[in-house]
PDB file of N, CA and C in Angstrom:
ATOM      1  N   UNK A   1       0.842  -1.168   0.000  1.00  0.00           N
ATOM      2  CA  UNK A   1       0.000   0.000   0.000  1.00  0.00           C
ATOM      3  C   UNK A   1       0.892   1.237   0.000  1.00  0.00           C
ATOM      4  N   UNK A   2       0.375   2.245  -0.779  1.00  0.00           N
ATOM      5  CA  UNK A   2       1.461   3.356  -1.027  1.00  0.00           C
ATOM      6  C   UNK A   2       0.832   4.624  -0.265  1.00  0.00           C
ATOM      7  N   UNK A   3       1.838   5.124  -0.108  1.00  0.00           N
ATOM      8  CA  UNK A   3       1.053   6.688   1.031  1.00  0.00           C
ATOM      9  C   UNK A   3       2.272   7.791   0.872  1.00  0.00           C
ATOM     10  N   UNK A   4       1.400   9.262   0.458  1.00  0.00           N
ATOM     11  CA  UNK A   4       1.850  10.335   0.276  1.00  0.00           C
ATOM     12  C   UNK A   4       2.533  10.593   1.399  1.00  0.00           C
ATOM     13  N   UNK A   5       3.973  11.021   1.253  1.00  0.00           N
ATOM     14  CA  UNK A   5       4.470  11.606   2.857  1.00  0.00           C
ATOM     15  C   UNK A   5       5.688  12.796   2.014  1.00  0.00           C
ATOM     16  N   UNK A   6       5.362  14.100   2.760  1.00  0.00           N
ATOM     17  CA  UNK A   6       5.593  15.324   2.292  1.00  0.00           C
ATOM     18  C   UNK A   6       7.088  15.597   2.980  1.00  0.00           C
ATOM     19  N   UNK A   7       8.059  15.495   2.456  1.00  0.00           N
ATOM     20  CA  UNK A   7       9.567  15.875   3.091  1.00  0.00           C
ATOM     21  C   UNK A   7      10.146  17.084   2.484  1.00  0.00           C
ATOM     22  N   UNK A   8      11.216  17.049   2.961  1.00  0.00           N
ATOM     23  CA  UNK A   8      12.580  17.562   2.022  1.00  0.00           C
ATOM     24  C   UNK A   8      13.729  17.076   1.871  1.00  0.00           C
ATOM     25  N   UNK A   9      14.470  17.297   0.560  1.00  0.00           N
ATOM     26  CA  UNK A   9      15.393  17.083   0.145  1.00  0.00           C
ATOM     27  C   UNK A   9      16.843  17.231   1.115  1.00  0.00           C
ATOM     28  N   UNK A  10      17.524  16.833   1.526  1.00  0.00           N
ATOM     29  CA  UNK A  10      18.584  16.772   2.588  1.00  0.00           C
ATOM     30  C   UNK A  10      20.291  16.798   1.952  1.00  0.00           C
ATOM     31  N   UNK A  11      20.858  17.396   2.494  1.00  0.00           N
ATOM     32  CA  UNK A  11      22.394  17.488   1.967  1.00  0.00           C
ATOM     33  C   UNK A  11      23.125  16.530   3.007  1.00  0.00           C
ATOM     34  N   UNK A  12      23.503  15.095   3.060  1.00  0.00           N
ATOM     35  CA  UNK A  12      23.837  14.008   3.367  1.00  0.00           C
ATOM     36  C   UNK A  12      25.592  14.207   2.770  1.00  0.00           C
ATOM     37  N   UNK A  13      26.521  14.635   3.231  1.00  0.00           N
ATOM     38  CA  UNK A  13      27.243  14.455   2.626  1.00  0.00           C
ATOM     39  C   UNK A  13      27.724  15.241   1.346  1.00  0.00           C
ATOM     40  N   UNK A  14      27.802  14.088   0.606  1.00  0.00           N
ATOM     41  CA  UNK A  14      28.268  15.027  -1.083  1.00  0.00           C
ATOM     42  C   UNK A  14      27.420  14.145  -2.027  1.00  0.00           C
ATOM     43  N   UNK A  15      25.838  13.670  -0.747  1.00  0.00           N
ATOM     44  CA  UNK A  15      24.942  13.349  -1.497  1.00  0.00           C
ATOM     45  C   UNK A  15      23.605  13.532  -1.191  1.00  0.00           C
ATOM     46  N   UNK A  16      22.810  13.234  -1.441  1.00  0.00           N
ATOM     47  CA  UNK A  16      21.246  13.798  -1.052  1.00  0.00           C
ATOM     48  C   UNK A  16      20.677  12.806  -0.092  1.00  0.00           C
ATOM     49  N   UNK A  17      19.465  12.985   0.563  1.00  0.00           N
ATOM     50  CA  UNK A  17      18.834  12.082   1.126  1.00  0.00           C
ATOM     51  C   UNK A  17      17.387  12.278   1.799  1.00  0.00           C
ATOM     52  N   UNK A  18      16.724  11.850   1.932  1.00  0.00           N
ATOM     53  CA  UNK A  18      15.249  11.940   2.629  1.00  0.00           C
ATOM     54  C   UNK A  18      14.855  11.549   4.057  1.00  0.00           C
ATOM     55  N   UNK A  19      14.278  11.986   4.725  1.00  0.00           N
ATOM     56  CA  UNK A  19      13.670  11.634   6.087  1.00  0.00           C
ATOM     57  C   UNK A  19      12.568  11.560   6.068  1.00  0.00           C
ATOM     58  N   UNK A  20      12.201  10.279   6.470  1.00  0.00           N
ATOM     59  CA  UNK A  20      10.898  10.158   6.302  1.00  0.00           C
ATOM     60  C   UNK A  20      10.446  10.108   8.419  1.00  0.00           C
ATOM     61  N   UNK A  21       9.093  10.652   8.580  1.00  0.00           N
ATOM     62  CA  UNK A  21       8.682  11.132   9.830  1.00  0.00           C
ATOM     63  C   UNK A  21       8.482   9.919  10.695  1.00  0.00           C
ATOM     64  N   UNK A  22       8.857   9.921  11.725  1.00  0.00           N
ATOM     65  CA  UNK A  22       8.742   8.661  12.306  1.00  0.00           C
ATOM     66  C   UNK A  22       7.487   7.575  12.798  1.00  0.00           C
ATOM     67  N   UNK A  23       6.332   8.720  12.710  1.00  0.00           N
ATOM     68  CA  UNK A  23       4.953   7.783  12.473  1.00  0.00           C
ATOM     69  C   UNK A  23       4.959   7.287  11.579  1.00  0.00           C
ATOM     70  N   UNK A  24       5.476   7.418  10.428  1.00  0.00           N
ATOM     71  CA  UNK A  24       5.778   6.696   8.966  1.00  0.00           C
ATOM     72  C   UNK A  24       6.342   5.618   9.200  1.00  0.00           C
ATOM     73  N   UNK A  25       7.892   5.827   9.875  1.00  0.00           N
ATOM     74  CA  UNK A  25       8.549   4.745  10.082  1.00  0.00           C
ATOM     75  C   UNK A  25       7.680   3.522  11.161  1.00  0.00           C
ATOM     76  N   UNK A  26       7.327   3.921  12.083  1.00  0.00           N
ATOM     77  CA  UNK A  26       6.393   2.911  12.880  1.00  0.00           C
ATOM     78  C   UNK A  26       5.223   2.488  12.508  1.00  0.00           C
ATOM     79  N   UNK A  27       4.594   2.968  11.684  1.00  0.00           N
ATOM     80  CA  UNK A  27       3.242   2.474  10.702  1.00  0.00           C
ATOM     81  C   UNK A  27       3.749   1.735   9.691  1.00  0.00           C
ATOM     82  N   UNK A  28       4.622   1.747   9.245  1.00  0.00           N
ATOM     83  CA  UNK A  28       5.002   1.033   8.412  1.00  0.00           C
ATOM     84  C   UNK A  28       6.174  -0.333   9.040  1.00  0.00           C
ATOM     85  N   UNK A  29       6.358   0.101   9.935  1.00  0.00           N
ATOM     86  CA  UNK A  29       7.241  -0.954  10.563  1.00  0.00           C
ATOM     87  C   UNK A  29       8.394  -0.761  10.024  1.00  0.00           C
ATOM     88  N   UNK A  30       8.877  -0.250   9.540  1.00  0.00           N
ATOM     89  CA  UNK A  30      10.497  -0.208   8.665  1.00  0.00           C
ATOM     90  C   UNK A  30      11.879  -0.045   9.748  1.00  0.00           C
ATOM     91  N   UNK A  31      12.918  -0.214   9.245  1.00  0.00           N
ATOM     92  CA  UNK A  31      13.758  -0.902  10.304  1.00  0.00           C
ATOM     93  C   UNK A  31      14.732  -0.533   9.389  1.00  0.00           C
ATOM     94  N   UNK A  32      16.136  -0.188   9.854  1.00  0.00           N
ATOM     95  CA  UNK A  32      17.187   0.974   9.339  1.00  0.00           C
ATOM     96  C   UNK A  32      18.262  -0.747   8.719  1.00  0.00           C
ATOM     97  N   UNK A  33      18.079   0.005   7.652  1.00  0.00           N
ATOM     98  CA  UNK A  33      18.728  -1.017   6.472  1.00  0.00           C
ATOM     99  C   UNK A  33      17.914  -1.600   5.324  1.00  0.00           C
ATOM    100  N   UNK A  34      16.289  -1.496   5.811  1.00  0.00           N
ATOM    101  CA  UNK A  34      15.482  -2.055   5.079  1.00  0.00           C
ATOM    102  C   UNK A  34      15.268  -1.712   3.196  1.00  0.00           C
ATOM    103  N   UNK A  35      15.470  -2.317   2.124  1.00  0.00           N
ATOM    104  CA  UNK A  35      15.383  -1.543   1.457  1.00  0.00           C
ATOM    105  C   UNK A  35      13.850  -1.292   1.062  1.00  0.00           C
ATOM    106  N   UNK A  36      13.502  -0.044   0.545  1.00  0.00           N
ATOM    107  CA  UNK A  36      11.959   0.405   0.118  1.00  0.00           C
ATOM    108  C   UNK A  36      12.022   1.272  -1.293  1.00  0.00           C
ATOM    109  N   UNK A  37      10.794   1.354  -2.093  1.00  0.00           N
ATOM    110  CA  UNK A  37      10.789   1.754  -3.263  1.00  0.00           C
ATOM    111  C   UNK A  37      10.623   3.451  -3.049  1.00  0.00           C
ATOM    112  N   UNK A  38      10.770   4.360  -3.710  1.00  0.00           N
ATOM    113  CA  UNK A  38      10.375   5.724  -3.795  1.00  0.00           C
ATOM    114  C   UNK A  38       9.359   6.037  -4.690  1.00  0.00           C
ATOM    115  N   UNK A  39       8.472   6.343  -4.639  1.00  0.00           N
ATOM    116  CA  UNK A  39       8.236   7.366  -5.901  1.00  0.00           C
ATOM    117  C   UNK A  39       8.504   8.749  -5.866  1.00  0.00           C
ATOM    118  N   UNK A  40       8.870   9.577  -7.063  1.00  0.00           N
ATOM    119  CA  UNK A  40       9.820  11.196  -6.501  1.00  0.00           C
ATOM    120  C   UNK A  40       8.095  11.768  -7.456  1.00  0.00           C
ATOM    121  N   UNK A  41       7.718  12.718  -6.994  1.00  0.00           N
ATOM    122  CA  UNK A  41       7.082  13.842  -7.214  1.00  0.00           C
ATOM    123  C   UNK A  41       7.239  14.973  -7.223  1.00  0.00           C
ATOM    124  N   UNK A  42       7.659  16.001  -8.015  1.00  0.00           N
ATOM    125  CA  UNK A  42       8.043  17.159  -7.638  1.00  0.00           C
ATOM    126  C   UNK A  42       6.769  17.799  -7.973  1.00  0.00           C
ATOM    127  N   UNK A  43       6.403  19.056  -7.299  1.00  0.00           N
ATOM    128  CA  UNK A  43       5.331  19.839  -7.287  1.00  0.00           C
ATOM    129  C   UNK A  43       5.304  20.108  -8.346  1.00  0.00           C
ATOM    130  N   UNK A  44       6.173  20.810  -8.990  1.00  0.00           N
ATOM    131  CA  UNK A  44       5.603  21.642 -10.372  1.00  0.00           C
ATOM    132  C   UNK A  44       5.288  20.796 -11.196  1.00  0.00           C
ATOM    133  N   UNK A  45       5.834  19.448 -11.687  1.00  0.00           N
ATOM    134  CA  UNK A  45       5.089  18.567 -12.263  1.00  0.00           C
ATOM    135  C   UNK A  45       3.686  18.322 -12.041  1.00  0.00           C
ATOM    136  N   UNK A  46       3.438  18.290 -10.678  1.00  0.00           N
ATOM    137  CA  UNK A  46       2.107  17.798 -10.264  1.00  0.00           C
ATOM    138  C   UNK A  46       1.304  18.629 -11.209  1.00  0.00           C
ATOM    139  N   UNK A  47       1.411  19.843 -11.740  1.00  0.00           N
ATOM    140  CA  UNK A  47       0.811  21.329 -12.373  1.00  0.00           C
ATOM    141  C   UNK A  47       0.509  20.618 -13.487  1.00  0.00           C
ATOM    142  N   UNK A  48       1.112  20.130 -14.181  1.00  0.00           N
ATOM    143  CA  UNK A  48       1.262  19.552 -15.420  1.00  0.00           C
ATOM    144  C   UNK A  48       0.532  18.272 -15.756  1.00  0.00           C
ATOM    145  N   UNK A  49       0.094  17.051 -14.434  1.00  0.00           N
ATOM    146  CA  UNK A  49      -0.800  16.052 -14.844  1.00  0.00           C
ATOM    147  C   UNK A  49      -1.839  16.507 -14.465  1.00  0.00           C
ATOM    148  N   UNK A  50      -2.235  17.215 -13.777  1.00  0.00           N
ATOM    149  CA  UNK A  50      -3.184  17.667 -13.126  1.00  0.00           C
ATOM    150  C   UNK A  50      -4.048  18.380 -14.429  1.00  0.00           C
ATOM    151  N   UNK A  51      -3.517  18.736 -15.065  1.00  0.00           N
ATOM    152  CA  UNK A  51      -3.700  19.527 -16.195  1.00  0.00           C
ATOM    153  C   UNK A  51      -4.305  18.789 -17.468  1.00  0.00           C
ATOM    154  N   UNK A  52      -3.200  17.879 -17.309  1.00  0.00           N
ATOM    155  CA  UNK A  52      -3.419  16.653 -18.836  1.00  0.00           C
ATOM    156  C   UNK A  52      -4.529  15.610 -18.108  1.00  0.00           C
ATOM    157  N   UNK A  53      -4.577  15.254 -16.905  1.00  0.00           N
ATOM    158  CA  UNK A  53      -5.870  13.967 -16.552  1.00  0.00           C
ATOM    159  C   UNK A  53      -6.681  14.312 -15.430  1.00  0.00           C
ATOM    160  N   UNK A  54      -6.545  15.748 -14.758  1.00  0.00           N
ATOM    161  CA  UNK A  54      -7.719  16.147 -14.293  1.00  0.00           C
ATOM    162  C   UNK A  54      -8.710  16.818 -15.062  1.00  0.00           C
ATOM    163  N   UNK A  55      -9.900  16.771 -13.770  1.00  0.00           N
ATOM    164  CA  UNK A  55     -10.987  16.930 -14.654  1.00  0.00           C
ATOM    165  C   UNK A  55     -10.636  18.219 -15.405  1.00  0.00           C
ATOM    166  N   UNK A  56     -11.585  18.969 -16.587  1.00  0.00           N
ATOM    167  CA  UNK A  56     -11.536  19.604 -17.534  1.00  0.00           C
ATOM    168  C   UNK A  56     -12.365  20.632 -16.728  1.00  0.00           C
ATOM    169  N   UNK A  57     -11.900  21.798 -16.739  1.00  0.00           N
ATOM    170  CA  UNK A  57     -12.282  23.588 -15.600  1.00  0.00           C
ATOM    171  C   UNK A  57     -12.886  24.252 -16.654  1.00  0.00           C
ATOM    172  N   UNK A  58     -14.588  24.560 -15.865  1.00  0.00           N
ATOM    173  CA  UNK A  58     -15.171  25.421 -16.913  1.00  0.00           C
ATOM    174  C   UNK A  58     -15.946  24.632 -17.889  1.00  0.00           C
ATOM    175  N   UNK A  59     -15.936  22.757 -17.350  1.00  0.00           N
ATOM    176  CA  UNK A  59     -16.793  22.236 -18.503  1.00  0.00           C
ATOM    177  C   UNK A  59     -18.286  22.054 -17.972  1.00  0.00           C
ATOM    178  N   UNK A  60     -19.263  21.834 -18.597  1.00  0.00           N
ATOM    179  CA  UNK A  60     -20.598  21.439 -18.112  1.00  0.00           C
ATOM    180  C   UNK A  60     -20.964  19.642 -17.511  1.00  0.00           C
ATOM    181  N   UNK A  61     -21.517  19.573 -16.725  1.00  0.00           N
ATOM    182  CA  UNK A  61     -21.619  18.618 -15.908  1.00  0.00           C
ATOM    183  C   UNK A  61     -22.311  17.487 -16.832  1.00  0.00           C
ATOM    184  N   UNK A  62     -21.842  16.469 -17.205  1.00  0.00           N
ATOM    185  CA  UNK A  62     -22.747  15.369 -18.218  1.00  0.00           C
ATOM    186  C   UNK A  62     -23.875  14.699 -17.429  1.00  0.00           C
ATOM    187  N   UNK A  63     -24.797  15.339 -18.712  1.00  0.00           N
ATOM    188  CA  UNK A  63     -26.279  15.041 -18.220  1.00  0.00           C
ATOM    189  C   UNK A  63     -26.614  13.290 -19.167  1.00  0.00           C
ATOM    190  N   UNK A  64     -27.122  12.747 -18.409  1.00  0.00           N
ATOM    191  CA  UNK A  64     -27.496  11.737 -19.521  1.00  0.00           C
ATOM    192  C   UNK A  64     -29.059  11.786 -19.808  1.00  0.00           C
ATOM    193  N   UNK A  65     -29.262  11.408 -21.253  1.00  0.00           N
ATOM    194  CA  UNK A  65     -30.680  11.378 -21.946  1.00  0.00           C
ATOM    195  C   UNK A  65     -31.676  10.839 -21.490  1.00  0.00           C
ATOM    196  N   UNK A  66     -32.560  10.624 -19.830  1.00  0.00           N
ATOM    197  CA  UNK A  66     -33.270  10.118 -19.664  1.00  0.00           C
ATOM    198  C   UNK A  66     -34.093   8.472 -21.212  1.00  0.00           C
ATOM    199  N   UNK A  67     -34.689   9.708 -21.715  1.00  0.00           N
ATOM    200  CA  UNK A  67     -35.616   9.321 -22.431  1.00  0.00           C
ATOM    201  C   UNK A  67     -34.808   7.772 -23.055  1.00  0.00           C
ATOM    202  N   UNK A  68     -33.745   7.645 -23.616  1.00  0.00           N
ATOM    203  CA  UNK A  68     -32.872   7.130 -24.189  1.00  0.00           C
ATOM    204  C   UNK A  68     -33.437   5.591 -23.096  1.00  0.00           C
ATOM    205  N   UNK A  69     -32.921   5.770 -22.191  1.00  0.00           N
ATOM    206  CA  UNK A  69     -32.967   4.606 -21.141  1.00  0.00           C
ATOM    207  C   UNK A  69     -34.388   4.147 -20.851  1.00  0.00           C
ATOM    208  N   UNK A  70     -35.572   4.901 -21.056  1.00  0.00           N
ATOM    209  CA  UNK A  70     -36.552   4.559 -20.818  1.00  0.00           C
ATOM    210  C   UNK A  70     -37.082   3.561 -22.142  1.00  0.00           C
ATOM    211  N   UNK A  71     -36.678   4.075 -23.359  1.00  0.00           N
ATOM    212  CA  UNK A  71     -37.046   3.533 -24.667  1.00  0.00           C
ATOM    213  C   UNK A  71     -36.573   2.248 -24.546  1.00  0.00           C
ATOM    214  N   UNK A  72     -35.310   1.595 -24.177  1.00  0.00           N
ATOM    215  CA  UNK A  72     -34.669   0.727 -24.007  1.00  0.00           C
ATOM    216  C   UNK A  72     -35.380  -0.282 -22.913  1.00  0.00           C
ATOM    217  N   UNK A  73     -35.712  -0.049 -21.809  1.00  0.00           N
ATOM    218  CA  UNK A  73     -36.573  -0.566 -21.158  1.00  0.00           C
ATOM    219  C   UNK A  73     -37.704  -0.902 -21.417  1.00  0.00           C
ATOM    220  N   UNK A  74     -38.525  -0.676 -22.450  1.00  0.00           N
ATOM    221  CA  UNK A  74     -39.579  -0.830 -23.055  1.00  0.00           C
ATOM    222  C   UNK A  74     -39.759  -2.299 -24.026  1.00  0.00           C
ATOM    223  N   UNK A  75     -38.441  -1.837 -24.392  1.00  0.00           N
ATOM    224  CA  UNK A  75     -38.332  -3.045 -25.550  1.00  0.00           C
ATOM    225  C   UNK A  75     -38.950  -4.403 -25.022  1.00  0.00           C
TER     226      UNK A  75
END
């Protein structure tokens, strides 16, 4: 099961790294060595799907044709 958890980027060295919050770590049970997958999201991207596969702003709400479904039921 996957779950949004909001950090920052960390200067580790002469490399990067993440902290994840420790209710995270105990809800999840995770244990220092464990390996786990990431997914990276950066905000301004988010702008951009949000855009291409959210809903469409400013469109009209789809009505369906009653009548259509009633004719069909008839048959």
């Amino acid at each position: 099961m996957s779950e949004i958890v909001k950090t920052k980027l960390r200067n580790i060295g002469t490399s990067f790294g993440v902290i994840l919050p420790r209710e995270v770590i105990e809800e999840k049970g995770l244990k220092e060595g464990q390996e786990i997958e990431l997914t990276i999201l950066v905000r301004k991207d988010l702008k951009l799907i949000e855009k291409s596969f959210g809903m469409a702003r400013g469109a009209k709400p789809f009505v369906r044709d009653r009548t259509d479904r009633l004719a069909r039921l008839k048959k």
